[in-house]
N, C-alpha and C. Protein backbone atom coordinates (compact mmCIF):
# COMPACT_ATOMS: atom_id res chain seq x y z
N UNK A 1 58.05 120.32 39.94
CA UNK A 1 58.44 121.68 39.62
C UNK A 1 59.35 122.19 40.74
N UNK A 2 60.35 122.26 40.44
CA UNK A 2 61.33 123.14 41.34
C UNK A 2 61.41 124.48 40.90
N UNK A 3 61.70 125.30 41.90
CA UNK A 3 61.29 126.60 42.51
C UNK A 3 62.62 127.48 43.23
N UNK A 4 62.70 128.40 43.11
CA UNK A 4 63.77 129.53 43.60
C UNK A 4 62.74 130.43 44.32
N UNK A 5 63.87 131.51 45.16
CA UNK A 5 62.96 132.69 45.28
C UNK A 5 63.85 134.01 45.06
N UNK A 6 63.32 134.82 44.39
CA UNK A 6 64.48 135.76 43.48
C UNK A 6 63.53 136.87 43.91
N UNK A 7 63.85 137.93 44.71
CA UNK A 7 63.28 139.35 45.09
C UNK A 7 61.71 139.36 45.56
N UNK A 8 61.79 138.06 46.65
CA UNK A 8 60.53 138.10 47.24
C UNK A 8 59.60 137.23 46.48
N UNK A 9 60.31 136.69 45.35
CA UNK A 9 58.80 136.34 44.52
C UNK A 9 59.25 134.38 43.85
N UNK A 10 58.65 133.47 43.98
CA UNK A 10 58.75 132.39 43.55
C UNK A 10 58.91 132.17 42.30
N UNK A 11 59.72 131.83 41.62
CA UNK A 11 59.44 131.56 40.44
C UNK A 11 60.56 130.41 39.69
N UNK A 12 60.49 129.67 38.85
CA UNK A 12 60.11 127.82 38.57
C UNK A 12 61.95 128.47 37.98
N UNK A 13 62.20 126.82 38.01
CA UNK A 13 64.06 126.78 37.63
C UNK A 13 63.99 126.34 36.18
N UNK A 14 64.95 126.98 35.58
CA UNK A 14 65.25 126.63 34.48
C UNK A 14 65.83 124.86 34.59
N UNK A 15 65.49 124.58 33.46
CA UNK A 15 66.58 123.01 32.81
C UNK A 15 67.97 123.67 33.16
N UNK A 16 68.31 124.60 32.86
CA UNK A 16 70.09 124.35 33.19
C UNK A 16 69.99 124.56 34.78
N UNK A 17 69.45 124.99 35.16
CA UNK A 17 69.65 125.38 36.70
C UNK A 17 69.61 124.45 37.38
N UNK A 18 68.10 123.41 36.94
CA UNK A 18 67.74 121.78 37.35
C UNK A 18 69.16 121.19 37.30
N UNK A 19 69.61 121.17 36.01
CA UNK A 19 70.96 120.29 36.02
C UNK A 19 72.23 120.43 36.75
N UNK A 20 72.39 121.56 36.99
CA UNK A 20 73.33 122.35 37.63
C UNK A 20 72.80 121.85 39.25
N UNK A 21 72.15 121.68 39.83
CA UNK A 21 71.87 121.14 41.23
C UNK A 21 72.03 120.25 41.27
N UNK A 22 71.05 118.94 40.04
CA UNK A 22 71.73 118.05 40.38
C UNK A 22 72.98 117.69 40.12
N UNK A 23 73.93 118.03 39.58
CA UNK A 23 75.43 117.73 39.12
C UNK A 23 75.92 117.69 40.52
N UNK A 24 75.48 119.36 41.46
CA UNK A 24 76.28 119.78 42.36
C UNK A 24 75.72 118.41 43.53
N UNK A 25 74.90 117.81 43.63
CA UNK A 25 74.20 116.61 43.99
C UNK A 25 74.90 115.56 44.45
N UNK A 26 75.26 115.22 42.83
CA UNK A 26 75.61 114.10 42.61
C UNK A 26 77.67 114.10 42.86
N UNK A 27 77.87 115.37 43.50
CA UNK A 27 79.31 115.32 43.20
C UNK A 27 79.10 115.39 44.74
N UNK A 28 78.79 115.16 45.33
CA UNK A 28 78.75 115.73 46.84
C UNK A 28 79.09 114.44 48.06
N UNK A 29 80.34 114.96 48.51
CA UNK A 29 81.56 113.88 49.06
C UNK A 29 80.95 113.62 50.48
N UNK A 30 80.46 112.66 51.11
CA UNK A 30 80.02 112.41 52.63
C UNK A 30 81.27 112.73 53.10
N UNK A 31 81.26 113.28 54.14
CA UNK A 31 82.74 113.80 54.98
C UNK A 31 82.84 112.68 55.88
N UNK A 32 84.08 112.04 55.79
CA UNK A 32 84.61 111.06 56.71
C UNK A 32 84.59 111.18 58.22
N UNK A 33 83.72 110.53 59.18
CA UNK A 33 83.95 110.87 60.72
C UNK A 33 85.43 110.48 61.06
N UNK A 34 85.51 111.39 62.18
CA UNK A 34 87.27 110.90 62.02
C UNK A 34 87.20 110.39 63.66
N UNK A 35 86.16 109.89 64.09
CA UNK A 35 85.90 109.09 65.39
C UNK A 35 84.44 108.16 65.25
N UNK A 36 84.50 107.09 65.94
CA UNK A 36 83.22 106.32 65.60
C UNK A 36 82.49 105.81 67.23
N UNK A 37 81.68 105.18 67.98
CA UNK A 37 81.96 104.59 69.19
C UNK A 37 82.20 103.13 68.64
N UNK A 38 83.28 102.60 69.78
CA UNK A 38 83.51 101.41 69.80
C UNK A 38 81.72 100.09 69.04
N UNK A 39 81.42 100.61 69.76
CA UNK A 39 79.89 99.12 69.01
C UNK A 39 79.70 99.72 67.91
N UNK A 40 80.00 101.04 67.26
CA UNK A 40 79.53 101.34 65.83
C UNK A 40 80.59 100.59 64.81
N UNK A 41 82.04 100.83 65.12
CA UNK A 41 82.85 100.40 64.78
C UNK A 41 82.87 98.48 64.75
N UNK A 42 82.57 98.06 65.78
CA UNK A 42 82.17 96.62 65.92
C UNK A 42 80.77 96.15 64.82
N UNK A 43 80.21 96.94 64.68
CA UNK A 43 78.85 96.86 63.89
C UNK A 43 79.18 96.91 62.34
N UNK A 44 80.21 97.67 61.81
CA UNK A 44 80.31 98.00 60.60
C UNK A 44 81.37 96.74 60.43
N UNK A 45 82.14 96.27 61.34
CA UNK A 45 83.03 95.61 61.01
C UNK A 45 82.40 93.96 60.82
N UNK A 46 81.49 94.05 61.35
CA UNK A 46 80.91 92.73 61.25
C UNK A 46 79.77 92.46 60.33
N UNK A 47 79.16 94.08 60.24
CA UNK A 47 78.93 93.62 58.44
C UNK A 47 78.96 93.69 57.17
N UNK A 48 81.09 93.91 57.19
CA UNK A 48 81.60 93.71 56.24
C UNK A 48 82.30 92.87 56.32
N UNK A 49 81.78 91.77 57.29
CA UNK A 49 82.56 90.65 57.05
C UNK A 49 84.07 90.49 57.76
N UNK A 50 84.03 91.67 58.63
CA UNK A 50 85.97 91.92 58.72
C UNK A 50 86.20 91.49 60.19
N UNK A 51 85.18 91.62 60.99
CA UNK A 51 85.13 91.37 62.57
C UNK A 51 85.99 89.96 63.10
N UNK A 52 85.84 88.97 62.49
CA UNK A 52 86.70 87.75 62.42
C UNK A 52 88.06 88.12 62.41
N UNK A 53 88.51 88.53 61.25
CA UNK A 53 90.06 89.20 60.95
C UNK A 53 90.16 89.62 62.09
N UNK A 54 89.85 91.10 62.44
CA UNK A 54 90.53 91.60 63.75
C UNK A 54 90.54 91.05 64.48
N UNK A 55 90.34 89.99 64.97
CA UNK A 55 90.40 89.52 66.33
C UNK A 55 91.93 88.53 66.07
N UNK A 56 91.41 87.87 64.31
CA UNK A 56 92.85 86.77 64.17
C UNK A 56 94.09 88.45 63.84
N UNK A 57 93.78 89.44 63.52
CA UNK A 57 95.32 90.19 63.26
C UNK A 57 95.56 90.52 64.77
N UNK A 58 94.81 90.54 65.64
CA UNK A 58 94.78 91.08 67.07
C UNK A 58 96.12 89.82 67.54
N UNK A 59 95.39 88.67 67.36
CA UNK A 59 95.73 87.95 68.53
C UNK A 59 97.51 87.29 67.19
N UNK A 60 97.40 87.79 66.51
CA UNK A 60 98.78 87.44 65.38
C UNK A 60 100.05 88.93 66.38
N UNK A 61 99.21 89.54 66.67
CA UNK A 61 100.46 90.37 67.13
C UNK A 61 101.29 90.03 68.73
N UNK A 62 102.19 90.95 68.49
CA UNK A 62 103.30 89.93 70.34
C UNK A 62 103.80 91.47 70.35
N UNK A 63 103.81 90.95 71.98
CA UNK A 63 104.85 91.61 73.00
C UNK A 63 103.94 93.02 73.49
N UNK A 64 104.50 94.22 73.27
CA UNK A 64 103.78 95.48 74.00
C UNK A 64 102.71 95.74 72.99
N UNK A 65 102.97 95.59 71.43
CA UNK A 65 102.04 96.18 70.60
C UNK A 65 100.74 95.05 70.75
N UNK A 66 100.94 94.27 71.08
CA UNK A 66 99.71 93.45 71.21
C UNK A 66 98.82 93.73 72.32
N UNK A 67 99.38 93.59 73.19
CA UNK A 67 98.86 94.33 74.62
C UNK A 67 98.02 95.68 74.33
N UNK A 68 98.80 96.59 74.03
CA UNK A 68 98.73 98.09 73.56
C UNK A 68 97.09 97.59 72.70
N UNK A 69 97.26 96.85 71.68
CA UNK A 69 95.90 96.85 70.85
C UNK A 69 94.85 96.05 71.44
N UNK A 70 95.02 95.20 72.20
CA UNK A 70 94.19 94.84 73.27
C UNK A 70 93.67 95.08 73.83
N UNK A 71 93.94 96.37 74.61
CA UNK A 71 93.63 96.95 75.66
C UNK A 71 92.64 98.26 74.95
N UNK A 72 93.14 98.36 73.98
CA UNK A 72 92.31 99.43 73.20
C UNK A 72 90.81 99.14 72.68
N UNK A 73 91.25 97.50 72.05
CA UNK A 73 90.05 97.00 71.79
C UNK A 73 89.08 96.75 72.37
N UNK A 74 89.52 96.40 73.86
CA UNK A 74 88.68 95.90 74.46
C UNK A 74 87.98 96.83 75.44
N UNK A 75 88.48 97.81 75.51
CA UNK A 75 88.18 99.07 76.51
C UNK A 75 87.63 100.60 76.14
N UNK A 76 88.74 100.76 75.04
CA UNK A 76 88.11 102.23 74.22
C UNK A 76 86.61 101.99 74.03
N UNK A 77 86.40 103.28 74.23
CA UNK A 77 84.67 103.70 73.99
C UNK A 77 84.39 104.28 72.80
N UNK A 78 85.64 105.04 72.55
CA UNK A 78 85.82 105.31 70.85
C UNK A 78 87.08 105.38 69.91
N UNK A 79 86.43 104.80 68.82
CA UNK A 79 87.83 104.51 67.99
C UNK A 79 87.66 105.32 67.12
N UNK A 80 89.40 106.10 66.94
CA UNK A 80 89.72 107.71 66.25
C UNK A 80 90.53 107.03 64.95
N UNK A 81 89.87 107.84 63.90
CA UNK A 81 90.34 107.44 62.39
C UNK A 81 91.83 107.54 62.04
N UNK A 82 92.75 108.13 63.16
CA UNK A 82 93.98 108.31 63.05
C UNK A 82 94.57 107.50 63.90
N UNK A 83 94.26 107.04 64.80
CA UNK A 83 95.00 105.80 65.95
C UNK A 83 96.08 104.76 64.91
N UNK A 84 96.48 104.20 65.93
CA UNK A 84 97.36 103.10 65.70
C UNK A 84 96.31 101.87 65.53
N UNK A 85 95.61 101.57 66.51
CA UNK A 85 94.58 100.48 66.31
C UNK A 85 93.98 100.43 64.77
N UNK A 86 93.60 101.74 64.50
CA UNK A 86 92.94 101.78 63.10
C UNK A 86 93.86 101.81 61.80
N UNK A 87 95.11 102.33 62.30
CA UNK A 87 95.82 102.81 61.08
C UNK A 87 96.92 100.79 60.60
N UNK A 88 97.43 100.51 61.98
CA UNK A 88 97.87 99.36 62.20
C UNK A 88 97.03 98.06 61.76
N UNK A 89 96.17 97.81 62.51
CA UNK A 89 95.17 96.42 62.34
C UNK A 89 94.45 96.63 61.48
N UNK A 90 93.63 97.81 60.96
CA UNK A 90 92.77 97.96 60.04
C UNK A 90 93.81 97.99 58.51
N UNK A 91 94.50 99.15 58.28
CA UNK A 91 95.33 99.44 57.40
C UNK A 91 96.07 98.51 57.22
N UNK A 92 97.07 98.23 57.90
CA UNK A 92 98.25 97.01 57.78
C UNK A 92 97.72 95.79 57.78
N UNK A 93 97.16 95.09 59.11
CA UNK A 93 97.13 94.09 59.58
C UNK A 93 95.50 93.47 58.75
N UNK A 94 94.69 94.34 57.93
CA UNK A 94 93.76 93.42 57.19
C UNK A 94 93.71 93.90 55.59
N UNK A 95 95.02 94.61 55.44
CA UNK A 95 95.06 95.27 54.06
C UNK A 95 94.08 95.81 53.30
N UNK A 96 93.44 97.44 54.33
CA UNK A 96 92.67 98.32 53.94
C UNK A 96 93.41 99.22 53.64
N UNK A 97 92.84 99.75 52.33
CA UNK A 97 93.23 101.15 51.86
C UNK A 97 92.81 102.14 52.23
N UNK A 98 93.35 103.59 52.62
CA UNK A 98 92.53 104.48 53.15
C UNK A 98 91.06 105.00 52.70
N UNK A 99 90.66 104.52 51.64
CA UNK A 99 89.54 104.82 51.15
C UNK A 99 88.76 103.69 51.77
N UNK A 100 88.89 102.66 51.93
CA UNK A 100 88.11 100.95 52.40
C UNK A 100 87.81 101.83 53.92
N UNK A 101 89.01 102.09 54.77
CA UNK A 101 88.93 102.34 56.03
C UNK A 101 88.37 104.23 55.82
N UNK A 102 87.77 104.86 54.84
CA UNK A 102 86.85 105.99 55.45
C UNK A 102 85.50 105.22 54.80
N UNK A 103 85.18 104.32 54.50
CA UNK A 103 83.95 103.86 53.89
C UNK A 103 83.63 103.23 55.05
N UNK A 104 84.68 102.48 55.83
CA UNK A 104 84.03 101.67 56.90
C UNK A 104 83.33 102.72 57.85
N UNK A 105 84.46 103.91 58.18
CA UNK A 105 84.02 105.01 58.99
C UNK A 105 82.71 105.65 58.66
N UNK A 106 82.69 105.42 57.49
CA UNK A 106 81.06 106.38 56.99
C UNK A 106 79.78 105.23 57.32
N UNK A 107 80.18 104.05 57.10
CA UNK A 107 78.87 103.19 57.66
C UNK A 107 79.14 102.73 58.65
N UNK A 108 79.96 103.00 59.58
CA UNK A 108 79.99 102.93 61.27
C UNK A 108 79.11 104.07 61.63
N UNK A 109 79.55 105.13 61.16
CA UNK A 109 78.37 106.25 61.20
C UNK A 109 77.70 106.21 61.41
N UNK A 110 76.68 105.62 60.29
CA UNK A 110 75.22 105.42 60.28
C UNK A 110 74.90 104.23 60.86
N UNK A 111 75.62 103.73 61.78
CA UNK A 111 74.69 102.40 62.36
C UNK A 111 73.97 102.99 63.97
């Protein structure tokens, strides 16, 4: 039995009201972190299988941009959903779509 409280006083929800919550429920968007820490990011990436890749799109790149993502990888404490590291190696370099790369962000999240 679900329940409201309307002028001090309890009283039980209608069927449309029930449905109407859950609709509003079931439509309800997890908001994308738009930063993760580095081991959360390492954690989600490895268990979706993708942790391998980055290291082969890492070490596929030359000259400053390689360095540049190197140094990021190996040092940042946190990786930002807008970077080059993420937008580059994740996006480009393992052909994620921005939706793949806020799903990864949402279960980096929770690890």
């Amino acid at each position: 039995m679900e329940t409201k409280v309307v002028n001090g006083e309890r009283i039980e929800l209608t069927q449309e009201e029930i449905d109407v919550r859950q609709v509003e429920i079931d439509a309800y968007i997890e908001p994308v972190p738009q930063s993760v820490s580095m081991a959360q990011a390492r954690l989600a990436l490895l268990e979706t299988g993708k942790l391998a890749d980055v290291e082969t799109v890492l070490n596929a790149l030359e000259g400053d941009a390689k360095t540049k993502a190197l140094i990021e990888w190996e040092f940042q404490t946190v990786v930002h959903r807008d970077r080059d590291l993420v937008l580059n190696v994740l996006g480009v370099g393992l052909g994620m779509i921005d939706s793949e790369i806020d799903d990864l962000f949402i279960l980096a999240a929770s690890l």
